[in-house]
Protein backbone atom coordinates (compact mmCIF):
# COMPACT_ATOMS: atom_id res chain seq x y z
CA UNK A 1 187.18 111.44 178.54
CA UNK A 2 185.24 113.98 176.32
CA UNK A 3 187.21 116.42 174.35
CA UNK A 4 186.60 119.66 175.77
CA UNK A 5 187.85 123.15 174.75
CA UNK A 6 189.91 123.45 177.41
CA UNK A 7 191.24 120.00 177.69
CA UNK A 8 192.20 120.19 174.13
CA UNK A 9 194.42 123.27 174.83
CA UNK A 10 196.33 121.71 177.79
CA UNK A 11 196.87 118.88 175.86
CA UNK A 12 199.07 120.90 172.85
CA UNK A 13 202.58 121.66 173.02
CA UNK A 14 203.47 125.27 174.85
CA UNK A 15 205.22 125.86 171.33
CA UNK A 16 201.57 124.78 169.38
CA UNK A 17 200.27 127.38 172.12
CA UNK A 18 202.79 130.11 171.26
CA UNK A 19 202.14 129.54 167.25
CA UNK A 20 197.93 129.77 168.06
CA UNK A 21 198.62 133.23 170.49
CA UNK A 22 201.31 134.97 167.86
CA UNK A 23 198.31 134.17 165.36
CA UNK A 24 195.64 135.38 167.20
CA UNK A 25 197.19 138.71 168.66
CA UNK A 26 198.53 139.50 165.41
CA UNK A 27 195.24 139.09 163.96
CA UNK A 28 192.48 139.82 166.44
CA UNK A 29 190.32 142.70 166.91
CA UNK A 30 189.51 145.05 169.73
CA UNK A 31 186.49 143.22 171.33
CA UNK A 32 188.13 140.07 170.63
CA UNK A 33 191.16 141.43 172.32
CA UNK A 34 189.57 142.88 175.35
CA UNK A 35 187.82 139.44 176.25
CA UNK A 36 191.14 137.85 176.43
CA UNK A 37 193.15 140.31 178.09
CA UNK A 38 190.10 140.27 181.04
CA UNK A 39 191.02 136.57 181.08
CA UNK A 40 194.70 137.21 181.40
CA UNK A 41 194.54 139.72 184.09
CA UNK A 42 192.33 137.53 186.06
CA UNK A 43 193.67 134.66 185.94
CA UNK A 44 197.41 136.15 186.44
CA UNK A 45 195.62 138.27 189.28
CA UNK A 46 196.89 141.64 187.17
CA UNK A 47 195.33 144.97 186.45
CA UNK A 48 193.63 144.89 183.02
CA UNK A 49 194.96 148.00 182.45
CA UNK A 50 198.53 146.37 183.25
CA UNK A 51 197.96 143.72 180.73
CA UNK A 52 196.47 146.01 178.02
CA UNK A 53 199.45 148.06 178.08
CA UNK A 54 202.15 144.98 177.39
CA UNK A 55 204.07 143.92 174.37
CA UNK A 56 202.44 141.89 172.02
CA UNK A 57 205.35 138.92 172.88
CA UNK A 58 204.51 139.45 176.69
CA UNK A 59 200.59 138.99 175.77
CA UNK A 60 201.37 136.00 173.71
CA UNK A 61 204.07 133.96 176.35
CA UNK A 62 201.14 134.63 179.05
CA UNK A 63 198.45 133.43 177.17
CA UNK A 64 200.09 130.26 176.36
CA UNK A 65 201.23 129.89 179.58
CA UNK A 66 197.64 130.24 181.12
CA UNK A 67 195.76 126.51 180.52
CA UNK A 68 192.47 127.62 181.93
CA UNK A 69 190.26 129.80 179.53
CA UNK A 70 186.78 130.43 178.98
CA UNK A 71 185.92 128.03 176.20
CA UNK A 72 184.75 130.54 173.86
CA UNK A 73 188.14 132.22 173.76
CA UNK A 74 189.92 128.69 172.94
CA UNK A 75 187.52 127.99 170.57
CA UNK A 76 188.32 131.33 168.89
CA UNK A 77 191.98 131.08 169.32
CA UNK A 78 192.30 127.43 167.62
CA UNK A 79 189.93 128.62 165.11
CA UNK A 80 192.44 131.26 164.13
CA UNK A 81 195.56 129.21 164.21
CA UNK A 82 193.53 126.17 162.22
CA UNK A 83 192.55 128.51 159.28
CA UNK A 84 195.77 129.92 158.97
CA UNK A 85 198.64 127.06 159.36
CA UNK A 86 196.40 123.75 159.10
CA UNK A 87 193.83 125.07 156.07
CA UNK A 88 194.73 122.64 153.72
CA UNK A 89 193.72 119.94 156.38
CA UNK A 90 190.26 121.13 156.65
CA UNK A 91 189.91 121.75 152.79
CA UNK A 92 190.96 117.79 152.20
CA UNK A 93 188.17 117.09 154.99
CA UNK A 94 185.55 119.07 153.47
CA UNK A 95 185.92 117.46 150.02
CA UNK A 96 185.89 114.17 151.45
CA UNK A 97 182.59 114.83 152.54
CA UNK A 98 181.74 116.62 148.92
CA UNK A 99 180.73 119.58 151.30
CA UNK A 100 180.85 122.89 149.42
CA UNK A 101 183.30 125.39 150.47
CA UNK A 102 185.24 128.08 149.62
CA UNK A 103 189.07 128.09 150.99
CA UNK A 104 187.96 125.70 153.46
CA UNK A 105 185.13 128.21 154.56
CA UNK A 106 181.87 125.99 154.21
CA UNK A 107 178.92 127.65 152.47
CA UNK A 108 175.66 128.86 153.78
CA UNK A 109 173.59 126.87 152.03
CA UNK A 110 175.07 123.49 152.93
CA UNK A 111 172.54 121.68 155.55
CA UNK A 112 174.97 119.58 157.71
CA UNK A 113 171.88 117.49 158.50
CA UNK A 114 172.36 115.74 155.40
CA UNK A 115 175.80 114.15 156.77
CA UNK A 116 175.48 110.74 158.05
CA UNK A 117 177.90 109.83 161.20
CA UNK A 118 179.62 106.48 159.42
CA UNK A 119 180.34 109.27 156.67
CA UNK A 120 181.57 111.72 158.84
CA UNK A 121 183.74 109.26 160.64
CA UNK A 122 184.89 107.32 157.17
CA UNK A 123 186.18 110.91 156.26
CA UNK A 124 188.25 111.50 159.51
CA UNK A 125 189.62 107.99 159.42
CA UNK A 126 190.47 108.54 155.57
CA UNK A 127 191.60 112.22 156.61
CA UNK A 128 194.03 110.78 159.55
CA UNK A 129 195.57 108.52 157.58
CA UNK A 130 197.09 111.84 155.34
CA UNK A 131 200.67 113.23 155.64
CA UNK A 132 199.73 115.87 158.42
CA UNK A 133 198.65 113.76 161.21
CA UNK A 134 198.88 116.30 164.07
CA UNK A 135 197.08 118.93 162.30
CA UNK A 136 194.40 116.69 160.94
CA UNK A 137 194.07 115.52 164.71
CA UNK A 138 193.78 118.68 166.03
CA UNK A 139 191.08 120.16 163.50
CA UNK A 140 188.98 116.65 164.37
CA UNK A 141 189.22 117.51 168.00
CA UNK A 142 187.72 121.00 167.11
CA UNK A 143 184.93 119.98 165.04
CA UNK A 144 184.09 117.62 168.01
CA UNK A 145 183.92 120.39 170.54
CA UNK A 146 181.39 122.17 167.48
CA UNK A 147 178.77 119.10 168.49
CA UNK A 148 175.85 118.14 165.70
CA UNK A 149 177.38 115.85 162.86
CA UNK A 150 180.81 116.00 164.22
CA UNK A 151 180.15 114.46 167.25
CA UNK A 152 180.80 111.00 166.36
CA UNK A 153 184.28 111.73 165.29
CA UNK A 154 185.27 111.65 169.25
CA UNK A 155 184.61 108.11 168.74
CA UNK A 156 187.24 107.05 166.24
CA UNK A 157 189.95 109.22 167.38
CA UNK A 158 193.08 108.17 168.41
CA UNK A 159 193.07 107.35 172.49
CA UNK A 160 195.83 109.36 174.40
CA UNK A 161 196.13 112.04 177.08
């Protein structure tokens, strides 16, 4: 089955889900915030205005709780919680490929069209086989859902759920 943003966030633990929402409302901007708290209300069948108004810990146990999202949102909510608690992960992936980055942030100039797919996959095998096997999982499913050179990674991933 493809890896899909939403798939990928039914498939983590609720407490993986609580750790990406505490990130991301403790973090997250007011148009950022908005978009999500539509989300909420509609799919909890709530007032926006309802939702806007709740606790921060209320905010977080719903979104976790709520496994259908627009796939922007996810995308922007593992993003979040992958830069902050699994950064190290994508810094040890990015210098396996040599790709130049700052912090894990890769820079501007670097033309992904220059990665070949047997690298890109040599790197995630090489990058799974490293002490943080969840998080180096979960940032592989991400770059998948990204597309271009990352496809191919779907295919060497580990088969489950």
């Amino acid at each position: 089955m493809p890896v899909t943003a939403n798939r990928l966030w039914r498939q983590l633990p609720n407490e993986t889900r609580v750790a990406v929402c505490q990130i991301f409302w403790a973090e997250a901007k007011g148009a950022e915030k908005q978009i999500l708290i539509a989300s909420i209300a509609k799919a909890k069948s709530l007032r926006e205005v309802f939702v806007r108004k709740s606790p921060t810990e209320r905010l977080v146990q719903w979104t976790a709780a709520t496994l259908s999202l627009p796939d922007p949102i996810v995308d922007d909510l593992l993003k979040k919680y992958l830069l902050r608690e699994h950064r190290a992960v994508i810094v040890s992936f990015l210098d396996l490929l040599h790709i130049p980055h700052a912090e894990g942030m890769i820079e501007e100039s670097f033309d992904a069209n220059t990665l070949t797919n047997e690298g890109v996959q040599e790197a995630a095998r090489a990058l799974l086989a490293l002490a943080d096997p969840a998080g180096s999982e979960l940032y592989l499913k991400y770059l998948v859902l990204q597309g271009g050179p990352w496809a191919g990674i779907e295919e060497i991933l580990p088969a489950g759920e």
